[in-house]
PDB file of N, CA and C in Angstrom:
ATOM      1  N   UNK A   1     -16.607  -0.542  22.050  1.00  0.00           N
ATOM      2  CA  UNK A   1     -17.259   0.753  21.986  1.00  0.00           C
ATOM      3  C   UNK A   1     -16.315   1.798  22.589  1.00  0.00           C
ATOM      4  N   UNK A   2     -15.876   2.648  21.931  1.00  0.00           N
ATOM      5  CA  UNK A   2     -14.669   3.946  22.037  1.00  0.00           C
ATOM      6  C   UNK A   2     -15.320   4.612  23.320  1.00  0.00           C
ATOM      7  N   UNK A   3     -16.762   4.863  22.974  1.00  0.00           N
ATOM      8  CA  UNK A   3     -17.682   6.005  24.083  1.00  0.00           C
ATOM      9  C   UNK A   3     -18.848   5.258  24.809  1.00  0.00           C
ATOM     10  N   UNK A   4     -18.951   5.721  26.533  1.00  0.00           N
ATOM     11  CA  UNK A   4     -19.707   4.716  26.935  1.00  0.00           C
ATOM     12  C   UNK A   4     -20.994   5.999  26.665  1.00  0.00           C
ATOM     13  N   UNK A   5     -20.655   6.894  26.533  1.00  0.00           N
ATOM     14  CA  UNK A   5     -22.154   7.789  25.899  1.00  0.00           C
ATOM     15  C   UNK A   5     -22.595   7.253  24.781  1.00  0.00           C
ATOM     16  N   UNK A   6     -23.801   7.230  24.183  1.00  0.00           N
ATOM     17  CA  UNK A   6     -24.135   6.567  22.856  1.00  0.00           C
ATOM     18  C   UNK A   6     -24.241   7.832  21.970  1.00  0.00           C
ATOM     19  N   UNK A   7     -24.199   9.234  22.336  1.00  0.00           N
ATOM     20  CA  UNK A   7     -24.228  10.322  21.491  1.00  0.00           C
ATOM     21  C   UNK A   7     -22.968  10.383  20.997  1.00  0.00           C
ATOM     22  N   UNK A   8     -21.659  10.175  21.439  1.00  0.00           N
ATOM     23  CA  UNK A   8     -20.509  10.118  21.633  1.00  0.00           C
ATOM     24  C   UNK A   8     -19.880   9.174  20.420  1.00  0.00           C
ATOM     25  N   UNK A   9     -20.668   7.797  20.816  1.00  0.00           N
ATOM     26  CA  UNK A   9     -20.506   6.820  20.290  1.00  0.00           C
ATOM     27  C   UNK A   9     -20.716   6.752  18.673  1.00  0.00           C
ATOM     28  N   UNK A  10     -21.994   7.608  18.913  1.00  0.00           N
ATOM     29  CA  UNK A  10     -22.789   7.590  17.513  1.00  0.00           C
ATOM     30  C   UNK A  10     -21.550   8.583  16.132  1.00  0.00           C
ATOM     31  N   UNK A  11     -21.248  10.026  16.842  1.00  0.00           N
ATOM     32  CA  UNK A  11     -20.171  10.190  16.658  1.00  0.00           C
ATOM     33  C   UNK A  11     -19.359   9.617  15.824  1.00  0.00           C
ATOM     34  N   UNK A  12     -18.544   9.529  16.763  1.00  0.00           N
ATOM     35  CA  UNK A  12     -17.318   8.664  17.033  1.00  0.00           C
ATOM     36  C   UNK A  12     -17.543   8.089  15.136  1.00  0.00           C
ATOM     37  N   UNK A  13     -18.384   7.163  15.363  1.00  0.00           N
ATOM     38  CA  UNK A  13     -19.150   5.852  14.462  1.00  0.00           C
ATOM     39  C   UNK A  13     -19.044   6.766  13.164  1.00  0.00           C
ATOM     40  N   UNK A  14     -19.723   7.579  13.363  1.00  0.00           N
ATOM     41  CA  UNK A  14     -20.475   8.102  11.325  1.00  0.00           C
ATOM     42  C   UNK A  14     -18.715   9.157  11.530  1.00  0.00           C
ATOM     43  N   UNK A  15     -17.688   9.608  12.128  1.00  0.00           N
ATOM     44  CA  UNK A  15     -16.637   9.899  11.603  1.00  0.00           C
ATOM     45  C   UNK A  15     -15.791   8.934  10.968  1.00  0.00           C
ATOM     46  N   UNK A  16     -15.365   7.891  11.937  1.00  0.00           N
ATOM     47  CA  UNK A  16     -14.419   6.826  11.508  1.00  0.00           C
ATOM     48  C   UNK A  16     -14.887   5.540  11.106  1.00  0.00           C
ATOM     49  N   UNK A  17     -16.064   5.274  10.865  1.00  0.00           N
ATOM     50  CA  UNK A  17     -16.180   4.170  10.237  1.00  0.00           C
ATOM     51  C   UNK A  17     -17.106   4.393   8.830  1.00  0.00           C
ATOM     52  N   UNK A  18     -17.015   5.664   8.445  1.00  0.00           N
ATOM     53  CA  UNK A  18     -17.065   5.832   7.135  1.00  0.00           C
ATOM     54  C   UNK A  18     -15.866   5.776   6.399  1.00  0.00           C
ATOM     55  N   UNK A  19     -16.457   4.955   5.318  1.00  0.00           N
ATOM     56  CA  UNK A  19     -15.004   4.650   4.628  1.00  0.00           C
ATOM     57  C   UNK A  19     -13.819   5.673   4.114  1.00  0.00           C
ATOM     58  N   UNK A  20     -14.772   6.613   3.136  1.00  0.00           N
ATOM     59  CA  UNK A  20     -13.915   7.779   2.748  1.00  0.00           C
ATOM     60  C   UNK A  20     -13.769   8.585   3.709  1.00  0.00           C
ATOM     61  N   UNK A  21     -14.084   9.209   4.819  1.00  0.00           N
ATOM     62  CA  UNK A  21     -13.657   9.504   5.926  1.00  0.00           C
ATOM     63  C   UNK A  21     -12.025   8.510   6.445  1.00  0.00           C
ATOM     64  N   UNK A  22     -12.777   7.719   6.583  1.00  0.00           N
ATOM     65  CA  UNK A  22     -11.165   6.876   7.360  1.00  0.00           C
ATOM     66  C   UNK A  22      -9.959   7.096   5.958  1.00  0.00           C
ATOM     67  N   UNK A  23     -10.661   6.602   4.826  1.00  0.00           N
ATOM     68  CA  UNK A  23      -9.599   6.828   3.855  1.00  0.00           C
ATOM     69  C   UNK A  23      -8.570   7.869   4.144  1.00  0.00           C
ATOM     70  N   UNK A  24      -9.589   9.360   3.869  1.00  0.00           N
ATOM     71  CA  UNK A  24      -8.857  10.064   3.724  1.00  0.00           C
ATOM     72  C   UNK A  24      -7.934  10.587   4.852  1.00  0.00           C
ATOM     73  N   UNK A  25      -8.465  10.046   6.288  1.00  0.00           N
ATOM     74  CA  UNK A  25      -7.380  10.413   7.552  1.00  0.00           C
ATOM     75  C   UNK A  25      -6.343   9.841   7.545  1.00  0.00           C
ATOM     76  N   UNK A  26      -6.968   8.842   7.173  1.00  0.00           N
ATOM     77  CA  UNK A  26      -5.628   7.286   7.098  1.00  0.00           C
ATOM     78  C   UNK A  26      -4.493   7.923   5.936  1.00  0.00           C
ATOM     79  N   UNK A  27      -4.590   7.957   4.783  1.00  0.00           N
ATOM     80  CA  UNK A  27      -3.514   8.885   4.207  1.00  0.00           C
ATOM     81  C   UNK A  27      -2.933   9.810   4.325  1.00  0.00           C
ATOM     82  N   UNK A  28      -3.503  11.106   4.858  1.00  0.00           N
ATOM     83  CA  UNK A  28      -3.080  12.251   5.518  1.00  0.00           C
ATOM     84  C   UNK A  28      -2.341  11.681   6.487  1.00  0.00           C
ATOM     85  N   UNK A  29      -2.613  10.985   7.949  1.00  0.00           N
ATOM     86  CA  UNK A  29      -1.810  11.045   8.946  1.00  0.00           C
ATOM     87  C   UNK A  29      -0.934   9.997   9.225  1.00  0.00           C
ATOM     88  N   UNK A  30      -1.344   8.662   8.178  1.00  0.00           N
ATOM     89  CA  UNK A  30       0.069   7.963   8.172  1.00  0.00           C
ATOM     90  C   UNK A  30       1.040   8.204   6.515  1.00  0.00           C
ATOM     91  N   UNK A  31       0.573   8.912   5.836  1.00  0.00           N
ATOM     92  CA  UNK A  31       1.637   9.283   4.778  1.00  0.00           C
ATOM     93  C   UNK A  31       2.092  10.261   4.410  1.00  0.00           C
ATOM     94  N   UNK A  32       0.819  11.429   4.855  1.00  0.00           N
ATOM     95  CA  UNK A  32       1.029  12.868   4.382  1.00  0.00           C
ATOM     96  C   UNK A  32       0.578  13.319   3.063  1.00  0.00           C
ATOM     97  N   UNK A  33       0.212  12.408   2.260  1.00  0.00           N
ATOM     98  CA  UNK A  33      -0.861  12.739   1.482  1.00  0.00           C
ATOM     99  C   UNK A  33      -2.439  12.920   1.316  1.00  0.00           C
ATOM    100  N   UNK A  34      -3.009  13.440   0.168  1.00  0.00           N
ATOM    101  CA  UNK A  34      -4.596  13.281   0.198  1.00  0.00           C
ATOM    102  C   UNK A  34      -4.976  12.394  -0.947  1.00  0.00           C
ATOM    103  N   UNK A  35      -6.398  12.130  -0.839  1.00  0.00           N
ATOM    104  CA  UNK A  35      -6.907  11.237  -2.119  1.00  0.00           C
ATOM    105  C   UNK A  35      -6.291  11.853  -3.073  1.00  0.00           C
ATOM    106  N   UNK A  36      -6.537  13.251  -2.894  1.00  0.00           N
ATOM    107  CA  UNK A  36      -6.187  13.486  -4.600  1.00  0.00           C
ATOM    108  C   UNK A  36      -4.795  13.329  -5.217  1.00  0.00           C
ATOM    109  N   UNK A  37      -3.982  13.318  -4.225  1.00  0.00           N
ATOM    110  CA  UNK A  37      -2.471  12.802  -4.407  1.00  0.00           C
ATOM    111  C   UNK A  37      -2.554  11.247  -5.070  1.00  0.00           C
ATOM    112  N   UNK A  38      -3.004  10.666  -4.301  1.00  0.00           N
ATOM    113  CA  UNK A  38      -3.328   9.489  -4.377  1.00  0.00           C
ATOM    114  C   UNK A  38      -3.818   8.748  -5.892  1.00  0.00           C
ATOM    115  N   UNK A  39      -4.845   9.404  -6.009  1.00  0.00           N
ATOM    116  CA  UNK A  39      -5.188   9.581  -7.745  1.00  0.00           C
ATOM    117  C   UNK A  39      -4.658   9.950  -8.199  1.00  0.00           C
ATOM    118  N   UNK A  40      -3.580  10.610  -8.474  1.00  0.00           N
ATOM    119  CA  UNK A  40      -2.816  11.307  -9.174  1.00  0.00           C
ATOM    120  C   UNK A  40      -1.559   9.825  -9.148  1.00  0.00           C
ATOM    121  N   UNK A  41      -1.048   9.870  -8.282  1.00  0.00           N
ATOM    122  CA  UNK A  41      -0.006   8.714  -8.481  1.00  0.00           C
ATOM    123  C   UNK A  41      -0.471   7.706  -8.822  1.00  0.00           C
ATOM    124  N   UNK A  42      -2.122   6.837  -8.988  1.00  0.00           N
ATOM    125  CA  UNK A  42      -2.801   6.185  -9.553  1.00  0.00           C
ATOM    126  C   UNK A  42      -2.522   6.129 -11.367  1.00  0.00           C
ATOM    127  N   UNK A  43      -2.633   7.126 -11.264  1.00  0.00           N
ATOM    128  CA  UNK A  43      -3.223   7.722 -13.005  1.00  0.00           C
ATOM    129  C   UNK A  43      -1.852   7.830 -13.667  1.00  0.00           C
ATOM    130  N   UNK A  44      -0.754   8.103 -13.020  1.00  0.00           N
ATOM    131  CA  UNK A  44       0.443   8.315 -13.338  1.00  0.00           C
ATOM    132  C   UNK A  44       1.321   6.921 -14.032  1.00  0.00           C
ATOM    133  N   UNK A  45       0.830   5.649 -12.762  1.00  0.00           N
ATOM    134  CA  UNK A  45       0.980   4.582 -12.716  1.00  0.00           C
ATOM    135  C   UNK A  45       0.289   3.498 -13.954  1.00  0.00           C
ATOM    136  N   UNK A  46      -0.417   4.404 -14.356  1.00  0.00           N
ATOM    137  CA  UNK A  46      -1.979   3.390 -15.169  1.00  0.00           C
ATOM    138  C   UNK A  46      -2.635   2.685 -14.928  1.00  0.00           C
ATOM    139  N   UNK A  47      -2.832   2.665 -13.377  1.00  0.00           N
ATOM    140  CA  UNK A  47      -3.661   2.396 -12.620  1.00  0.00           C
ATOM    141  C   UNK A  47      -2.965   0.540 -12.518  1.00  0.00           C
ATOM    142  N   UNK A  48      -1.594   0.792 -12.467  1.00  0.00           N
ATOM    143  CA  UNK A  48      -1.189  -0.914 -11.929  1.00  0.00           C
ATOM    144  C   UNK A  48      -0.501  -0.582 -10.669  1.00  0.00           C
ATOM    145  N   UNK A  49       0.273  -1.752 -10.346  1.00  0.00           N
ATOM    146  CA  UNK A  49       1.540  -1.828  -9.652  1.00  0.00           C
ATOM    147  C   UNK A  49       2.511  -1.251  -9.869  1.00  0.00           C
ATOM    148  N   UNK A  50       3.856  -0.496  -9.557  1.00  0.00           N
ATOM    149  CA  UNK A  50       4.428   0.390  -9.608  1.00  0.00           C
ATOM    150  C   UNK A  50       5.419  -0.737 -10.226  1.00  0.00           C
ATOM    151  N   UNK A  51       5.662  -2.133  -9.404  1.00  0.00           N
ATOM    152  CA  UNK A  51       6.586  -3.391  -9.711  1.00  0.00           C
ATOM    153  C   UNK A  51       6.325  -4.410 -10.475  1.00  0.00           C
ATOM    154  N   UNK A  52       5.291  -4.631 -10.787  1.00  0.00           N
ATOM    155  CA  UNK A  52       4.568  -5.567 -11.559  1.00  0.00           C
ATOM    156  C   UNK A  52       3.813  -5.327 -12.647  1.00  0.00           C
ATOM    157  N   UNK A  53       3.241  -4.137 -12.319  1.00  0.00           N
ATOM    158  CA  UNK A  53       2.603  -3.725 -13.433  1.00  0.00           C
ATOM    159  C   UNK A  53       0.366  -4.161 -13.504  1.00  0.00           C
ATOM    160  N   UNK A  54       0.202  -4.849 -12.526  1.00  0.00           N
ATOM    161  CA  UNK A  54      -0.813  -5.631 -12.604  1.00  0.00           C
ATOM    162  C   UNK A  54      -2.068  -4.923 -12.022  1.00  0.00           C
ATOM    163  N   UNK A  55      -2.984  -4.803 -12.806  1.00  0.00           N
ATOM    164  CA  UNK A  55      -4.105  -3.794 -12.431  1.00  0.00           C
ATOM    165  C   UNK A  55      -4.444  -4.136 -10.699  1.00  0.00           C
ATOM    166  N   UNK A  56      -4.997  -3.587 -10.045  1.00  0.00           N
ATOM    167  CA  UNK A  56      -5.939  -3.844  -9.007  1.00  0.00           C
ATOM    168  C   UNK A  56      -6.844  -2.568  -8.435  1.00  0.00           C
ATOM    169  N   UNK A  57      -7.561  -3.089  -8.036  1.00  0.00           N
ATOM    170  CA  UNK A  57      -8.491  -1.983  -7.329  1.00  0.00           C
ATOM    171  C   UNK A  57      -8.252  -0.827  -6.826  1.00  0.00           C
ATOM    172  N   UNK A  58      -8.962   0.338  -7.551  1.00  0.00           N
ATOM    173  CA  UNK A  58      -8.126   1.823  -7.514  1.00  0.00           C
ATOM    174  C   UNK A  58      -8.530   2.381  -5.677  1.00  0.00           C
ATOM    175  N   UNK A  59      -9.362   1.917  -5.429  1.00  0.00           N
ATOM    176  CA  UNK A  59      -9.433   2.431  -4.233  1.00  0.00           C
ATOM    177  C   UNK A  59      -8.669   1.774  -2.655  1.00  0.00           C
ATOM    178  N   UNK A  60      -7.878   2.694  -1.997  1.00  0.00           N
ATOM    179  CA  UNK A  60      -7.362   1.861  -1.026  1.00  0.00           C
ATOM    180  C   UNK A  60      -6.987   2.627   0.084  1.00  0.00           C
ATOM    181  N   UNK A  61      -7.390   2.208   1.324  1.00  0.00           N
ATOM    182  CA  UNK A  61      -6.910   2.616   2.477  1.00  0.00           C
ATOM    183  C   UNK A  61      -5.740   2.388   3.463  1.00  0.00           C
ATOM    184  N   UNK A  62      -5.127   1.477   2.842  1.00  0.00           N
ATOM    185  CA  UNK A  62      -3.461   1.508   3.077  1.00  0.00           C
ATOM    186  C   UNK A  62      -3.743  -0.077   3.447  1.00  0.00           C
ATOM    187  N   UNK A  63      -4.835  -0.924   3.725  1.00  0.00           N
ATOM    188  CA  UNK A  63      -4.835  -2.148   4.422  1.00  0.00           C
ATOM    189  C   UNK A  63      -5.584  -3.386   3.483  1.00  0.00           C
ATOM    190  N   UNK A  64      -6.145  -2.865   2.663  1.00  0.00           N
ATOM    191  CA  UNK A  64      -7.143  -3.579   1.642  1.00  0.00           C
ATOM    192  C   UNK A  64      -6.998  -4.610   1.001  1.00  0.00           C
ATOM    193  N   UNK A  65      -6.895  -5.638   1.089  1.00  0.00           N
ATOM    194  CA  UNK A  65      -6.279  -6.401   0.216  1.00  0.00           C
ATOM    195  C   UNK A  65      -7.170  -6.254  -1.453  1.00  0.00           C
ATOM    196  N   UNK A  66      -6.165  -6.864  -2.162  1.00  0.00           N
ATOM    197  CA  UNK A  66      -6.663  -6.583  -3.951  1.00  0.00           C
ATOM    198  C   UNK A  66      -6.268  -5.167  -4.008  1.00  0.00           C
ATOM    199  N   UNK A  67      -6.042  -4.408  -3.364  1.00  0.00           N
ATOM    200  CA  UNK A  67      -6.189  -2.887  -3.716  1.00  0.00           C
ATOM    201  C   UNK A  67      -4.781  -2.591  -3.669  1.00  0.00           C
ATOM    202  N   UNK A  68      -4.251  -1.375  -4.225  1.00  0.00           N
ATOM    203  CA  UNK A  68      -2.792  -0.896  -4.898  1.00  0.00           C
ATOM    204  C   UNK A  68      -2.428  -0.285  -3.112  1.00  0.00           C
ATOM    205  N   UNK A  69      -1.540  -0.607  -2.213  1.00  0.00           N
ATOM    206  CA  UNK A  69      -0.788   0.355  -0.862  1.00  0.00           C
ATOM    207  C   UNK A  69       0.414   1.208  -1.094  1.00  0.00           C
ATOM    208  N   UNK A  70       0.437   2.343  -0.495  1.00  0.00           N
ATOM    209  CA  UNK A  70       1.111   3.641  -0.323  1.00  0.00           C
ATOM    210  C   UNK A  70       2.153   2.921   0.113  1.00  0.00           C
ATOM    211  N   UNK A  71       3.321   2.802  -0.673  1.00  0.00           N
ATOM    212  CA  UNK A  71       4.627   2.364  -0.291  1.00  0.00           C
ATOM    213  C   UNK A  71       5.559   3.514   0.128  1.00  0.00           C
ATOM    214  N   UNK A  72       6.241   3.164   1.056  1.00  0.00           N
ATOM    215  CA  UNK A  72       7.129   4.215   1.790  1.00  0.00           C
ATOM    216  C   UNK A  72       8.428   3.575   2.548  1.00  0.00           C
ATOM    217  N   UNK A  73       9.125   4.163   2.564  1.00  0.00           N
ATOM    218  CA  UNK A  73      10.379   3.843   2.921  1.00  0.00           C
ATOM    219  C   UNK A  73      10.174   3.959   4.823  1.00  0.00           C
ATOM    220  N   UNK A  74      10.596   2.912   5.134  1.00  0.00           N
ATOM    221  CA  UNK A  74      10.335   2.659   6.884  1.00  0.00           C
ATOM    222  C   UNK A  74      11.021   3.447   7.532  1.00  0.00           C
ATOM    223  N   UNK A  75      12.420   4.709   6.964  1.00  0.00           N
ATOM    224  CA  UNK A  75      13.244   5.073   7.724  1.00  0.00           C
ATOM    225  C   UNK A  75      13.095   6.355   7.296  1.00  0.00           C
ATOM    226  N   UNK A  76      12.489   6.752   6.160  1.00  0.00           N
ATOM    227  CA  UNK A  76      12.181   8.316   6.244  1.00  0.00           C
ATOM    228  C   UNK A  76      11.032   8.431   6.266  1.00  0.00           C
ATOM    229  N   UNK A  77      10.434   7.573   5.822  1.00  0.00           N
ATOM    230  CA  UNK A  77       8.886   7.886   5.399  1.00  0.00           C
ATOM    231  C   UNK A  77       8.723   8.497   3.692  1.00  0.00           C
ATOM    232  N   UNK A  78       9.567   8.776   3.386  1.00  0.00           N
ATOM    233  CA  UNK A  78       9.240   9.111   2.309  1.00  0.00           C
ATOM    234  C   UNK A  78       8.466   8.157   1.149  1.00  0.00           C
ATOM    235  N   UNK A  79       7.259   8.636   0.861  1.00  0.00           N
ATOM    236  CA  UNK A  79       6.275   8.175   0.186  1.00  0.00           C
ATOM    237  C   UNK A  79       7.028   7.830  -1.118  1.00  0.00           C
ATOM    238  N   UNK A  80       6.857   6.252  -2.054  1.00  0.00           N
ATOM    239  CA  UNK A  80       7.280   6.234  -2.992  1.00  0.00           C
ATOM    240  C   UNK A  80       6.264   6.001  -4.349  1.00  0.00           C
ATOM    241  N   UNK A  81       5.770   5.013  -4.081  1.00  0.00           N
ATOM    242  CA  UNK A  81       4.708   4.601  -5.179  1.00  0.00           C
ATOM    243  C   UNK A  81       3.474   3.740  -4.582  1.00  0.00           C
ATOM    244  N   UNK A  82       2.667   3.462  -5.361  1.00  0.00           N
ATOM    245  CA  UNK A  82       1.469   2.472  -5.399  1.00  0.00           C
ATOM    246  C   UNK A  82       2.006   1.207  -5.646  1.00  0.00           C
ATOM    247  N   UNK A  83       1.690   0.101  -4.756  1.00  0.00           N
ATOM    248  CA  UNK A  83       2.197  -1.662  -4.965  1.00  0.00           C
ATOM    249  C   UNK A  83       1.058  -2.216  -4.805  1.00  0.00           C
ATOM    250  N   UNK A  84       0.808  -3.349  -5.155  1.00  0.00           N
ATOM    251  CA  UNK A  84      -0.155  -4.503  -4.914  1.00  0.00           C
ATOM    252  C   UNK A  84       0.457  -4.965  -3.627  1.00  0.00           C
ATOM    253  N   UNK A  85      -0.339  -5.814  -2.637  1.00  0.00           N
ATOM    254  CA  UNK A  85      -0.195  -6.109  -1.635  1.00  0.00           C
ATOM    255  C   UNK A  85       1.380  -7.008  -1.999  1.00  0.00           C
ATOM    256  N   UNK A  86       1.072  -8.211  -2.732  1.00  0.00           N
ATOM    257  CA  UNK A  86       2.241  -9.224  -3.074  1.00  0.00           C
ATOM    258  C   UNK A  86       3.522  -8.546  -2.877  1.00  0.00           C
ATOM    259  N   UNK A  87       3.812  -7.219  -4.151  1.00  0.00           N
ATOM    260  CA  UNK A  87       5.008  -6.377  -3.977  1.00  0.00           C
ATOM    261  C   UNK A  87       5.343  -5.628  -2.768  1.00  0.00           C
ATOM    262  N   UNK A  88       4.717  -5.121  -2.371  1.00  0.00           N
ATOM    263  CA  UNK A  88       4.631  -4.639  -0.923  1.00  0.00           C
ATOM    264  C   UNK A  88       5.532  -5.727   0.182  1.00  0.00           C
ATOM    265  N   UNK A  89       4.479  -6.341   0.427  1.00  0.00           N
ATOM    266  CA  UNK A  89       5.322  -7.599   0.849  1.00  0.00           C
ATOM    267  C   UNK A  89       6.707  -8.112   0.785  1.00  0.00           C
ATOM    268  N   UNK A  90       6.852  -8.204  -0.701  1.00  0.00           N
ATOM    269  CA  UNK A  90       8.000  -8.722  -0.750  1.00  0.00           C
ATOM    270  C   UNK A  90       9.034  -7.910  -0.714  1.00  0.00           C
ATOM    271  N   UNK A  91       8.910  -6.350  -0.631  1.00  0.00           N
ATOM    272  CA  UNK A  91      10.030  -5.461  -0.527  1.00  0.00           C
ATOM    273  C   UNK A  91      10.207  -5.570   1.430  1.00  0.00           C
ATOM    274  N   UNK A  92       8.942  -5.815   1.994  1.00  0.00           N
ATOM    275  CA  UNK A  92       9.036  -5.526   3.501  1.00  0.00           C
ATOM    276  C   UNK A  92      10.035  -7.124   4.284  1.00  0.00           C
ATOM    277  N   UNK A  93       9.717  -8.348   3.500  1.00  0.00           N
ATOM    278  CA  UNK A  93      10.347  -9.444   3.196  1.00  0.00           C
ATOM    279  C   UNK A  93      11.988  -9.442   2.988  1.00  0.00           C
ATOM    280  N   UNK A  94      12.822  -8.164   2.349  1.00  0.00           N
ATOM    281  CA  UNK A  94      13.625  -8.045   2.225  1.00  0.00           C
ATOM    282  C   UNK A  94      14.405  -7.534   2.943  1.00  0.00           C
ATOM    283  N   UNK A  95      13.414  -6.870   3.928  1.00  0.00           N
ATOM    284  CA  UNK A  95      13.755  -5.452   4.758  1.00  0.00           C
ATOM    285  C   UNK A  95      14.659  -4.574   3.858  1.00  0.00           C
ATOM    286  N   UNK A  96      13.726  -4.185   2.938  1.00  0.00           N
ATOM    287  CA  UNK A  96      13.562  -3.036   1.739  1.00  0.00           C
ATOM    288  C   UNK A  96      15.555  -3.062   1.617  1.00  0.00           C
ATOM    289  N   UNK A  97      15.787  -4.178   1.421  1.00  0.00           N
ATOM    290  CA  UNK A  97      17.272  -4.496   0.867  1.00  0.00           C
ATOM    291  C   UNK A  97      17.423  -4.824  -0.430  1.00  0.00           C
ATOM    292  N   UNK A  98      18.301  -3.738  -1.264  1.00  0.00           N
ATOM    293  CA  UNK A  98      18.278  -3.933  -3.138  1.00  0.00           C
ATOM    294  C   UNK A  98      19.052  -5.355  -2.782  1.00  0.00           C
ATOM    295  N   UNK A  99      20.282  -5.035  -2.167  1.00  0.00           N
ATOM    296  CA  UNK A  99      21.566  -6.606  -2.124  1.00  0.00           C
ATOM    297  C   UNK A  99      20.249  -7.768  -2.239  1.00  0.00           C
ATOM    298  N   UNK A 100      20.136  -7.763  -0.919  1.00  0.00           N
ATOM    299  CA  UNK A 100      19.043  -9.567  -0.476  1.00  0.00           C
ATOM    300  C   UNK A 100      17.995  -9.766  -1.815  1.00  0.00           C
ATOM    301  N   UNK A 101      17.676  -8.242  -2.130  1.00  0.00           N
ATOM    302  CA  UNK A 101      16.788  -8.615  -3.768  1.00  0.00           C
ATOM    303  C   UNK A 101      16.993  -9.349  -4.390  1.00  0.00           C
ATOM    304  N   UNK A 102      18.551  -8.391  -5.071  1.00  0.00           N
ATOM    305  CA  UNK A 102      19.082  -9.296  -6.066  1.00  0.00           C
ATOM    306  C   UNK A 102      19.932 -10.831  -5.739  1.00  0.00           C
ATOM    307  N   UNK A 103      19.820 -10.744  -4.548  1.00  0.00           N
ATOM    308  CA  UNK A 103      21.073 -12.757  -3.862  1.00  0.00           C
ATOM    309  C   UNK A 103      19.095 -13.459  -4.241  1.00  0.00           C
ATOM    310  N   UNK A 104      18.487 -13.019  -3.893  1.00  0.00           N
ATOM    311  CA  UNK A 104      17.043 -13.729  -3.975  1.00  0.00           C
ATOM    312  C   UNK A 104      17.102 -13.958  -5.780  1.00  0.00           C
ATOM    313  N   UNK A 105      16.675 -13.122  -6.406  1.00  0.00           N
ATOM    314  CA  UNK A 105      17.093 -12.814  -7.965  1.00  0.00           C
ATOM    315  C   UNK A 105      17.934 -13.996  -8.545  1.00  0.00           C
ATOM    316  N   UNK A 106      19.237 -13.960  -7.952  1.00  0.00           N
ATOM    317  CA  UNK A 106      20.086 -14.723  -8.156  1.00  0.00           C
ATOM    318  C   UNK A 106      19.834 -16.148  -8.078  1.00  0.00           C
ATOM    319  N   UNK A 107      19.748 -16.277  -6.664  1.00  0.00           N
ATOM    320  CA  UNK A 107      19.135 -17.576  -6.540  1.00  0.00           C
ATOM    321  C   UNK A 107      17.890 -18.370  -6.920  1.00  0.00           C
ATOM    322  N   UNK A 108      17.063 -17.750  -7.376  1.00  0.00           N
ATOM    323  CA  UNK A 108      16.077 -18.337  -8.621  1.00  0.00           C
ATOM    324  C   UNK A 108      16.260 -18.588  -9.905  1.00  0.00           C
ATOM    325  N   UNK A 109      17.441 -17.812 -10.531  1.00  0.00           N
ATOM    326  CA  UNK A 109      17.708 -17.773 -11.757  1.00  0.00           C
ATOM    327  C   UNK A 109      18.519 -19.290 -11.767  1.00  0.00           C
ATOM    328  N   UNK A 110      19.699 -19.533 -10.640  1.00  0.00           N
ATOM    329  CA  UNK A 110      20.165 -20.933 -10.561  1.00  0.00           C
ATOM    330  C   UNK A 110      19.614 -21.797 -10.501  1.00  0.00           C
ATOM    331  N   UNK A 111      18.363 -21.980 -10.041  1.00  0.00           N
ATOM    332  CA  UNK A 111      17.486 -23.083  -9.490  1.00  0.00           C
ATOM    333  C   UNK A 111      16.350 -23.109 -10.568  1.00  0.00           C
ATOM    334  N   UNK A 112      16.218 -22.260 -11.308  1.00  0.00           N
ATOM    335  CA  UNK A 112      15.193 -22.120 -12.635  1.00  0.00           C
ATOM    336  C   UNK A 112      14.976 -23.119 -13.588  1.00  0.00           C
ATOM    337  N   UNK A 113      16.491 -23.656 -13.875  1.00  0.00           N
ATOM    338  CA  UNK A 113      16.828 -24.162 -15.028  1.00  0.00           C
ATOM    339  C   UNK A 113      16.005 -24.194 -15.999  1.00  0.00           C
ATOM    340  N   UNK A 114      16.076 -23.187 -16.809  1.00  0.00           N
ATOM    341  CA  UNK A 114      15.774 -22.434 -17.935  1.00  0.00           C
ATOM    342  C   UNK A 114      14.330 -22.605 -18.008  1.00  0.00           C
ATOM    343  N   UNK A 115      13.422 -23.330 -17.018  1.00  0.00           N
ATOM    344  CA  UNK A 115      11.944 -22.824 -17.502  1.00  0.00           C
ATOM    345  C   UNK A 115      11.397 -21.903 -17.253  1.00  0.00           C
ATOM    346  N   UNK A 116      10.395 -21.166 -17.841  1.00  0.00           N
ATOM    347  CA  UNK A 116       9.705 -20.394 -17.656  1.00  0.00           C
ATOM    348  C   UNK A 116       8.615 -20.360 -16.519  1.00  0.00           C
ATOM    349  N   UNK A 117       8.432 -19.629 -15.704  1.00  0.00           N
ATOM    350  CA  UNK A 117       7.708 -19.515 -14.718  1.00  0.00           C
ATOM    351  C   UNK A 117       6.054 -18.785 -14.826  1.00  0.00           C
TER     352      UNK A 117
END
């Protein structure tokens, strides 16, 4: 409990633990965008993955799993696209390195032997 007042508390409660409330703080103050940005790079996308391509759930608060996250570069911040959690991942997996991508890339294609995955 944030507030040992319960008026406080109550507060507190119907600001941040409403969803579209938190949504929309949560984007504003860790990306600098708004929903409507948000939809917009949605709609832009066709409502997939920016890397994959694979539909998921249009709504997201940066933590959601199934749902598309605000990808951003760790050293400027600069906002890039919508990912599925998986892609997300695997760029943060790389420590957002194109090289280690493609030696990863590489090294599946050797070890593949020619089946399809």
């Amino acid at each position: 409990m944030p507030y040992k007042d319960p008026e406080k508390h109550k507060e507190w409660t119907r600001k941040f633990r409403n969803p579209e409330i938190n949504r929309r703080y949560f984007l504003k103050k860790r990306y600098g965008i708004t929903p409507k940005v948000f939809q917009e790079m949605l709609a832009t996308q066709g409502g997939g993955c920016a890397i994959c391509g694979e539909l998921h759930a249009p709504l997201n608060n940066g933590t959601g799993k199934g749902s598309l996250q605000v990808d951003h570069n760790h050293t400027t911040n600069v906002v890039r696209e919508l990912l599925c959690g998986n892609c997300n991942n695997a760029i943060g997996h790389v420590k957002e390195s194109p090289e280690r991508a493609r030696q990863i890339a590489a090294y599946l294609e050797r070890h593949n032997h020619g089946k399809k995955l």
